[in-house]
Protein backbone atom coordinates (compact mmCIF):
# COMPACT_ATOMS: atom_id res chain seq x y z
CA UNK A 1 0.00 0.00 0.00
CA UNK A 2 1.60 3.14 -0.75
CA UNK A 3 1.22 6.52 1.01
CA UNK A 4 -0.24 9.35 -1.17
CA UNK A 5 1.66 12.66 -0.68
CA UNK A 6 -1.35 14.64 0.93
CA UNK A 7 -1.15 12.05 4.06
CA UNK A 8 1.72 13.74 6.67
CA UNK A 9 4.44 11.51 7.74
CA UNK A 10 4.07 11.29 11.74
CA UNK A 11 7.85 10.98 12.98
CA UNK A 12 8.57 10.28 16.09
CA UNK A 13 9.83 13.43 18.09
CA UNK A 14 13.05 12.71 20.50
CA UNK A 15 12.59 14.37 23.51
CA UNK A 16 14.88 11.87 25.57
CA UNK A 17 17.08 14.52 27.27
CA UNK A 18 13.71 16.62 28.58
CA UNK A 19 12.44 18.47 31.26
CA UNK A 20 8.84 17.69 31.87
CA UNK A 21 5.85 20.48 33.37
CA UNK A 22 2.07 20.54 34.10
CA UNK A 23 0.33 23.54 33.43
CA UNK A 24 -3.17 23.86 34.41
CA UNK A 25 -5.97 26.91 33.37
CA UNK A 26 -9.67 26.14 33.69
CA UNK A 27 -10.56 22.65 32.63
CA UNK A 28 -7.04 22.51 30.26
CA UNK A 29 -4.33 20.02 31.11
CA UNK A 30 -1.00 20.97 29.38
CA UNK A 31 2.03 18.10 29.46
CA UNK A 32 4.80 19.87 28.60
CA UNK A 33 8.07 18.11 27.36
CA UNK A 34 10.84 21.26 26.36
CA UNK A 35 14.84 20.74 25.34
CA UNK A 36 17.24 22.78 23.98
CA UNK A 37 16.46 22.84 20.53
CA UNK A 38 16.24 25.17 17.62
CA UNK A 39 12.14 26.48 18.55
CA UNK A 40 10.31 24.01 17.24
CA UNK A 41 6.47 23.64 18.60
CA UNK A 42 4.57 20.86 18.61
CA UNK A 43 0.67 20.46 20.06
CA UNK A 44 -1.02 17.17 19.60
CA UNK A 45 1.55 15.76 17.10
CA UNK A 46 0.72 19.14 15.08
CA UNK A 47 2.85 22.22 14.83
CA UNK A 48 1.56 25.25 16.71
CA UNK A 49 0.58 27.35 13.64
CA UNK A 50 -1.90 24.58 12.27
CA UNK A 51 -3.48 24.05 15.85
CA UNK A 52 -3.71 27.22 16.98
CA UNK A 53 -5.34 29.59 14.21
CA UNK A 54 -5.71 33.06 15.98
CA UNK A 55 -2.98 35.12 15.76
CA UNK A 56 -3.34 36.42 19.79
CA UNK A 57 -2.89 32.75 20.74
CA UNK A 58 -0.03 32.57 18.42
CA UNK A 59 1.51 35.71 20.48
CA UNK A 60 0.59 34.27 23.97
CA UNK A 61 1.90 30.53 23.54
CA UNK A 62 5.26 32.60 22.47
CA UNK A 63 5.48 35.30 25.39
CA UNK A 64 7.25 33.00 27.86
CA UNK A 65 10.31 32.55 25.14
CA UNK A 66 10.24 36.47 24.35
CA UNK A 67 10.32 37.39 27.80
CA UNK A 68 13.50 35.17 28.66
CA UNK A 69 14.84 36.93 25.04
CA UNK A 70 15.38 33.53 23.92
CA UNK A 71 12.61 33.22 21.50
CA UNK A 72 14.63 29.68 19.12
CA UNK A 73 16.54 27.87 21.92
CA UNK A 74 14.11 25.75 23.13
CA UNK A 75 12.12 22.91 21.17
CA UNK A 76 8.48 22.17 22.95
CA UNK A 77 6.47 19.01 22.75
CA UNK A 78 2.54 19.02 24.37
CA UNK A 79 -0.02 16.84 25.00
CA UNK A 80 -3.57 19.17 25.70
CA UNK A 81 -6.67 17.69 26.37
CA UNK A 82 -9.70 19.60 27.49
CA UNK A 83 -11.34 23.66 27.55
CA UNK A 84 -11.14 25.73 24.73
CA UNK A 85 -8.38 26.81 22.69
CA UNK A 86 -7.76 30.20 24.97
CA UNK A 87 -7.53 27.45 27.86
CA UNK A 88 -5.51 25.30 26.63
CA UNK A 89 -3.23 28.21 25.18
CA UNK A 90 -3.01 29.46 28.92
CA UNK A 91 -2.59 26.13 30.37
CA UNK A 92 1.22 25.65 28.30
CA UNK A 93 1.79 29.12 28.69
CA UNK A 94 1.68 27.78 32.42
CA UNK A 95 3.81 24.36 31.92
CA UNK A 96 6.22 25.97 29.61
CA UNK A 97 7.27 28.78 32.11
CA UNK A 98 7.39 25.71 34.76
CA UNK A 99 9.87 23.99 32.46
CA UNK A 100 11.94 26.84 31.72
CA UNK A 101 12.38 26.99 35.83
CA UNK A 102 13.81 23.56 35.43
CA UNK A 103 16.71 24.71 32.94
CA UNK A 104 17.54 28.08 34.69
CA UNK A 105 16.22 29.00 37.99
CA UNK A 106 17.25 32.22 37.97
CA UNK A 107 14.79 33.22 34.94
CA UNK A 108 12.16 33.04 38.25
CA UNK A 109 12.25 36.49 38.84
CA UNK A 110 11.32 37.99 35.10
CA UNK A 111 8.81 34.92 34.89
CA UNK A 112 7.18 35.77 38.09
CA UNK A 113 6.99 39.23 37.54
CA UNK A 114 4.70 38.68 34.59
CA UNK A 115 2.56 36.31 36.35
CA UNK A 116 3.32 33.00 34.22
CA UNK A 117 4.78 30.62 37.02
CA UNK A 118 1.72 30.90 39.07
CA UNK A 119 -1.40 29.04 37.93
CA UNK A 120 -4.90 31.25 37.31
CA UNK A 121 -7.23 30.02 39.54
CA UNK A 122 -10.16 31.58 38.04
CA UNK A 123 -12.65 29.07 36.49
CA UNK A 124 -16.50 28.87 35.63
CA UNK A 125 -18.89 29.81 38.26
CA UNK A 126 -21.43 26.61 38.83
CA UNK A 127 -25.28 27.51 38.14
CA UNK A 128 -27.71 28.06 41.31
CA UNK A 129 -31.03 26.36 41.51
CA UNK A 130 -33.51 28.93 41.07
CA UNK A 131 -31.58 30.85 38.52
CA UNK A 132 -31.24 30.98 35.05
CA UNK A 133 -27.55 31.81 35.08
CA UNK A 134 -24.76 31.00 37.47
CA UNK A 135 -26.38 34.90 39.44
CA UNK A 136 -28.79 35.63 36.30
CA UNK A 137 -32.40 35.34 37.29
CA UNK A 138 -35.10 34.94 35.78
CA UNK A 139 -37.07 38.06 34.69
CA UNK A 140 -39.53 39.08 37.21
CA UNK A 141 -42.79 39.89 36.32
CA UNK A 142 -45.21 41.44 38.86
CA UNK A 143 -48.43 41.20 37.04
C-alpha cells in the first residue's frame, strides 16, 4: 500500500534529554516536554501554527520565550486535552514557564513578575437552583 503525498508523515519526536511540566488553566491540562532545541512547537503531534489559528494565541503561547529573550533555543512538545483553545493556550503558557524553571532558575524572577509561574485560579462559576444563570435570574414579572 503506498502513502499518497497529501497524508503527513508522523515521525517520532526525540525528547529523551527533557524536562517535563504541568500547566493547568480552567478545565485545560498541558504536558509539557521542552529541550534545547532550535524552537520548534509541537501540540497534539501538530505544529503550533496549524493548531492554533488566531494570531493572539499565536503571540501568547510565544510570550514565555520572548520574555526570557530567547525566542529559538528551546524545542516544545505538548499533550492538551480539554477547555477551549484560549484554555488550553493558557494552560502551556503555564507548563512551559514551569519547564523553563527547570533549565535556569534564575529566569524566576522575570517569569514571576509577569505572572506565568503561578497558575490562574479563576474558572467557571457553577449555576444556582432557582436561577437561570450561574447569578442571572429569571425576569420578574409582577403582574
Amino acid at each position: 500500500m503506498e502513502s499518497s503525498p497529501n497524508k503527513i508523515e508522523k515521525k517520532k519526536l526525540d525528547f529523551k534529554d527533557s524536562k517535563y511540566a504541568t500547566g493547568r488553566r480552567k478545565t485545560s491540562i498541558a504536558k509539557i516536554w521542552l529541550k534545547k532545541g532550535s524552537g520548534k512547537i509541537y501540540v497534539n503531534g501538530k505544529n503550533y501554527e496549524d493548531y492554533f489559528k488566531r494570531a493572539n494565541h499565536k503571540m501568547q503561547l510565544l510570550r514565555p520565550f520572548e520574555i526570557i529573550s530567547q525566542p529559538t533555543e528551546y524545542d516544545v512538545r505538548c499533550n492538551v486535552k480539554g477547555g477551549g483553545l484560549t484554555g488550553q493556550v493558557g494552560a502551556m503558557v503555564h507548563g512551559i514557564s514551569k519547564a523553563l524553571l527547570m533549565f535556569d532558575a534564575e529566569l524566576k524572577s522575570s517569569l514571576k513578575k509577569e505572572k506565568l509561574t503561578t497558575r490562574d485560579s479563576r474558572s467557571v462559576e457553577r449555576k444556582k437552583y432557582g436561577h437561570r444563570k450561574a447569578r442571572r435570574s429569571f425576569q420578574f414579572s409582577k403582574r
